[in-house]
C-alpha atoms as a PDB file:
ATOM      1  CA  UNK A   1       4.039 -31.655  21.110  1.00  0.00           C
ATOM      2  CA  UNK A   2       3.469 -31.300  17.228  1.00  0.00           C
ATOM      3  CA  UNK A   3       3.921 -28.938  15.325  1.00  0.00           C
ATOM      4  CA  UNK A   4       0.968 -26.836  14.158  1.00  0.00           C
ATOM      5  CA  UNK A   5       0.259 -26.841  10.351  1.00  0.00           C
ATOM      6  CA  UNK A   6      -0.975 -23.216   8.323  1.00  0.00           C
ATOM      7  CA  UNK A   7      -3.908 -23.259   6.776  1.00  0.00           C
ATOM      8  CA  UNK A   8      -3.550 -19.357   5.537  1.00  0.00           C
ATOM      9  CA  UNK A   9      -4.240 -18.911   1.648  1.00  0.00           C
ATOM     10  CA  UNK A  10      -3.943 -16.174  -0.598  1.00  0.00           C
ATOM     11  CA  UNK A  11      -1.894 -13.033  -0.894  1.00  0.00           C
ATOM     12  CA  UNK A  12      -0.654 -11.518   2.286  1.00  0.00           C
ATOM     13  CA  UNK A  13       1.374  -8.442   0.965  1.00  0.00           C
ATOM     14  CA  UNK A  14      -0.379  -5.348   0.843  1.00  0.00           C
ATOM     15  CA  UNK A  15       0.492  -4.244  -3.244  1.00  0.00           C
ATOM     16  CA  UNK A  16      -2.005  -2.123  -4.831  1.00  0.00           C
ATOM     17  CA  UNK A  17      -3.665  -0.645  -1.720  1.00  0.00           C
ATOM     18  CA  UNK A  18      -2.300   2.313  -2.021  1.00  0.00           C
ATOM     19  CA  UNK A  19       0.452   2.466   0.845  1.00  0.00           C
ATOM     20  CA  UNK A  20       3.205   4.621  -0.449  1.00  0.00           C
ATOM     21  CA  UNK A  21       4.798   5.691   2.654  1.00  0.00           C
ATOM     22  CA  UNK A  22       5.284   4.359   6.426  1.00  0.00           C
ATOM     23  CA  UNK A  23       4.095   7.832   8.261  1.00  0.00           C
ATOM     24  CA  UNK A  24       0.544   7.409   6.233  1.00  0.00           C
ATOM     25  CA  UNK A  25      -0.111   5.629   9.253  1.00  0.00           C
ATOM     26  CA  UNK A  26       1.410   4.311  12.131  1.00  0.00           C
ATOM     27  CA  UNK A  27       0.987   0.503  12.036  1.00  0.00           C
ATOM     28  CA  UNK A  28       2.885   0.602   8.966  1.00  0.00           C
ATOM     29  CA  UNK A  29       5.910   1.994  10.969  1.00  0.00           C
ATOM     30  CA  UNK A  30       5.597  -0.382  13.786  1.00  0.00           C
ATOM     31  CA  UNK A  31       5.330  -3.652  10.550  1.00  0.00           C
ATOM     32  CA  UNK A  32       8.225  -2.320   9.383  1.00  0.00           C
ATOM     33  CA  UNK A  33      10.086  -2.413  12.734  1.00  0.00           C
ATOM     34  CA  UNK A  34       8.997  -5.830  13.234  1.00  0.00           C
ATOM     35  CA  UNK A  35      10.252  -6.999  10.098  1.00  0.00           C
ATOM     36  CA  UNK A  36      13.859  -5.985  10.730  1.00  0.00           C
ATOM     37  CA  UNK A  37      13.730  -7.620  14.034  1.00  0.00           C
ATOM     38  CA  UNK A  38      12.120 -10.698  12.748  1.00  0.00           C
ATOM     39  CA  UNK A  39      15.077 -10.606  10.231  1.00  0.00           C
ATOM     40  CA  UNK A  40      17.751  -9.946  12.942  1.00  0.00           C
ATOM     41  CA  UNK A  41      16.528 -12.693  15.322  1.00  0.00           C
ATOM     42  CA  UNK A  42      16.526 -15.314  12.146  1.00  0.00           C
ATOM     43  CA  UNK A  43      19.857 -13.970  11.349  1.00  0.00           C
ATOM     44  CA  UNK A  44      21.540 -14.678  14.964  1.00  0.00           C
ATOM     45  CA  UNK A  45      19.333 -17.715  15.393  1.00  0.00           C
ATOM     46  CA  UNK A  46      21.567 -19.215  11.938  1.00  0.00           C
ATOM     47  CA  UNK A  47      24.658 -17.928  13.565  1.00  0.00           C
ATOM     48  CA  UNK A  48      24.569 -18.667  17.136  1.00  0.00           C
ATOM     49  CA  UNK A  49      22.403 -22.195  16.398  1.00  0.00           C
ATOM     50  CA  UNK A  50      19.239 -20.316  17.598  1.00  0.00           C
ATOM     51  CA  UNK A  51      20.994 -19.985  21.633  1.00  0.00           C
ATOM     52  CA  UNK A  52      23.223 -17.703  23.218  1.00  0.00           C
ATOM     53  CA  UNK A  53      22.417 -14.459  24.662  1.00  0.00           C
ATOM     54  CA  UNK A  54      22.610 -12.098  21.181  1.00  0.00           C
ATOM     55  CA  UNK A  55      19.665 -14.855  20.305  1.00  0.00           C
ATOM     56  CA  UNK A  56      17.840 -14.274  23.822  1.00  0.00           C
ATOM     57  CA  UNK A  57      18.227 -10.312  23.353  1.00  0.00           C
ATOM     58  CA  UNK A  58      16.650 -10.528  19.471  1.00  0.00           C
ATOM     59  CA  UNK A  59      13.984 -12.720  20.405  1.00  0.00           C
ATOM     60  CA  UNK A  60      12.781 -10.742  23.377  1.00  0.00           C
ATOM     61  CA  UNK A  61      12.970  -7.796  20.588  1.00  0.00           C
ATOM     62  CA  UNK A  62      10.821  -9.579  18.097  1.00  0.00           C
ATOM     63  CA  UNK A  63       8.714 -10.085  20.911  1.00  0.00           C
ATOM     64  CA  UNK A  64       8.365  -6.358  22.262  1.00  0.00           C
ATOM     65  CA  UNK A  65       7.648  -5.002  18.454  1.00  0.00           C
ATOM     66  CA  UNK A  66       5.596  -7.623  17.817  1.00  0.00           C
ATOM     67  CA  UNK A  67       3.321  -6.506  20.740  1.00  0.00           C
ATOM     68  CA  UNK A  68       3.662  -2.688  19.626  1.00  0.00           C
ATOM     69  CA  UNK A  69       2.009  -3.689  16.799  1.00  0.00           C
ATOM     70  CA  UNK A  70      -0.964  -5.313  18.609  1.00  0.00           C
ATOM     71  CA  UNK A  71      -1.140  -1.946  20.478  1.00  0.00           C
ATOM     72  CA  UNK A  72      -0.836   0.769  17.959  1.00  0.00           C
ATOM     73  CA  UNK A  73      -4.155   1.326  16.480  1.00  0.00           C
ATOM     74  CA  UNK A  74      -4.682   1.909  12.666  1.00  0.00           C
ATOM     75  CA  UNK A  75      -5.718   4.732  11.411  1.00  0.00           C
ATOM     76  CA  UNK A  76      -6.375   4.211   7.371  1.00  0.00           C
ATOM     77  CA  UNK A  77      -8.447   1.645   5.735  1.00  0.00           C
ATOM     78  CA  UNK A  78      -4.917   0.551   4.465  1.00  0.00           C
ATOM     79  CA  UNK A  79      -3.496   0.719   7.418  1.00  0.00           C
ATOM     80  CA  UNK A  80      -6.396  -1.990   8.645  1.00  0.00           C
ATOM     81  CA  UNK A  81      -6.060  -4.022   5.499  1.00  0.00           C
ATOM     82  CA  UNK A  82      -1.705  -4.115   6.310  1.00  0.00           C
ATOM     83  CA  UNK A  83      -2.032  -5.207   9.582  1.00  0.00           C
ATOM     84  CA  UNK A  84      -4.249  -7.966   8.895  1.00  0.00           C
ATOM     85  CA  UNK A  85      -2.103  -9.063   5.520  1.00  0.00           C
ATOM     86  CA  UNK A  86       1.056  -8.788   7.905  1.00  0.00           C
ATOM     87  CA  UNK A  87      -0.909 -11.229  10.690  1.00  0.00           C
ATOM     88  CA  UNK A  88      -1.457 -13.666   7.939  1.00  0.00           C
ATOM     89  CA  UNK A  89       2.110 -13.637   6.934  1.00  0.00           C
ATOM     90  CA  UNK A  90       3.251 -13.828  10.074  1.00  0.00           C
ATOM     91  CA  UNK A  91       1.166 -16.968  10.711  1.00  0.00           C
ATOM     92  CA  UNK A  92       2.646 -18.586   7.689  1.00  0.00           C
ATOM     93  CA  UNK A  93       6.134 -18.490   9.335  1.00  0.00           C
ATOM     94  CA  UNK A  94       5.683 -18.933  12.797  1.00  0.00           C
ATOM     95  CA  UNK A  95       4.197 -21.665  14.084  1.00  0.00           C
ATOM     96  CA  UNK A  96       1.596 -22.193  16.948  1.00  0.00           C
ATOM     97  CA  UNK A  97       0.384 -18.611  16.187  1.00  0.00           C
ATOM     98  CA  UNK A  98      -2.656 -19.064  13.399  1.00  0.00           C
ATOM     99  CA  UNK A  99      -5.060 -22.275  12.843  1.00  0.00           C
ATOM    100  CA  UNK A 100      -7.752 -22.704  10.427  1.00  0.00           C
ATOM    101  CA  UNK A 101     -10.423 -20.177  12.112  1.00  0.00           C
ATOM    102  CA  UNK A 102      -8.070 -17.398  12.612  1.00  0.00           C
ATOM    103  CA  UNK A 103      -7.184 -17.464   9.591  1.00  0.00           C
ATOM    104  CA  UNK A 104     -10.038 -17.680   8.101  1.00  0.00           C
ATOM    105  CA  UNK A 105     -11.396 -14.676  10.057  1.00  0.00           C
ATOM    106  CA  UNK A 106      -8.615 -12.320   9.213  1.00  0.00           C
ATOM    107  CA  UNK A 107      -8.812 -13.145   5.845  1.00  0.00           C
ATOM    108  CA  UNK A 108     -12.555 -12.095   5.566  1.00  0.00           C
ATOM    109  CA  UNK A 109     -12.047  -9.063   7.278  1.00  0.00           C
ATOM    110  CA  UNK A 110      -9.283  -8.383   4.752  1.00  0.00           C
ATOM    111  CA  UNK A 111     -11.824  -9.125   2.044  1.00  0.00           C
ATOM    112  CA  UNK A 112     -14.382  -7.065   3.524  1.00  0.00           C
ATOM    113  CA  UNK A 113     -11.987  -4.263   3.967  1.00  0.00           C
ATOM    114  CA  UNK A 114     -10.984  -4.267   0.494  1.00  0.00           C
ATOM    115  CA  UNK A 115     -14.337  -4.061  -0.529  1.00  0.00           C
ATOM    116  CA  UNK A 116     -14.655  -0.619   1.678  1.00  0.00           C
ATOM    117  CA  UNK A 117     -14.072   2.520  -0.826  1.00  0.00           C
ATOM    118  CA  UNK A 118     -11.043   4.496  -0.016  1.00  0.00           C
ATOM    119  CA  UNK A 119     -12.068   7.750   1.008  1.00  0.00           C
END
């Protein structure tokens, strides 16, 4: 099966919206958490030659905080504007998850988003 290409543009971190700390809301938290264990898998994946059950265990971690965050709701306008920057980045690195309209989508909500005035 081939591999699918990105088709994601433009920024995806989420400087100069604001976010100063994680417990501003809790989607940040739960990125944040997925980021180390998106760094931990990629780190036994190098090590182990991506098998192995340390490899099994970190994937099915990656996994489970991936899936917090698609449970945890946002509760900031920056909080929105993370999660959907975070999506995007994820879909840069991770094949088979983001194509061409899904991208596109999140990144006008993102646009739209930023166009919302802070309260």
């Amino acid at each position: 099966m081939p591999q699918r290409r990105r088709f994601c543009r433009g920024p995806v971190l989420s400087a100069g919206i604001g976010i100063t700390t994680a417990s501003a809301d809790p989607v940040l938290a739960e990125i944040e958490d997925h980021k180390v264990k998106y760094d931990t898998m990629i780190k036994i994946g190098e090590a182990t030659g991506g098998g192995g059950p340390d490899y099994s265990v970190s994937t099915c971690a990656e996994w489970d905080a991936m899936f917090k965050i698609a449970e945890t709701v946002p509760t900031t306008l920056a909080g929105i504007i993370a999660l959907c920057d975070y999506l995007l980045q994820v879909g840069e690195f991770q094949d088979g998850i983001y194509d061409g309209i899904e991208c596109t989508i999140l990144e006008s909500i993102r646009a739209s988003l930023r166009n919302i005035p802070a309260a």
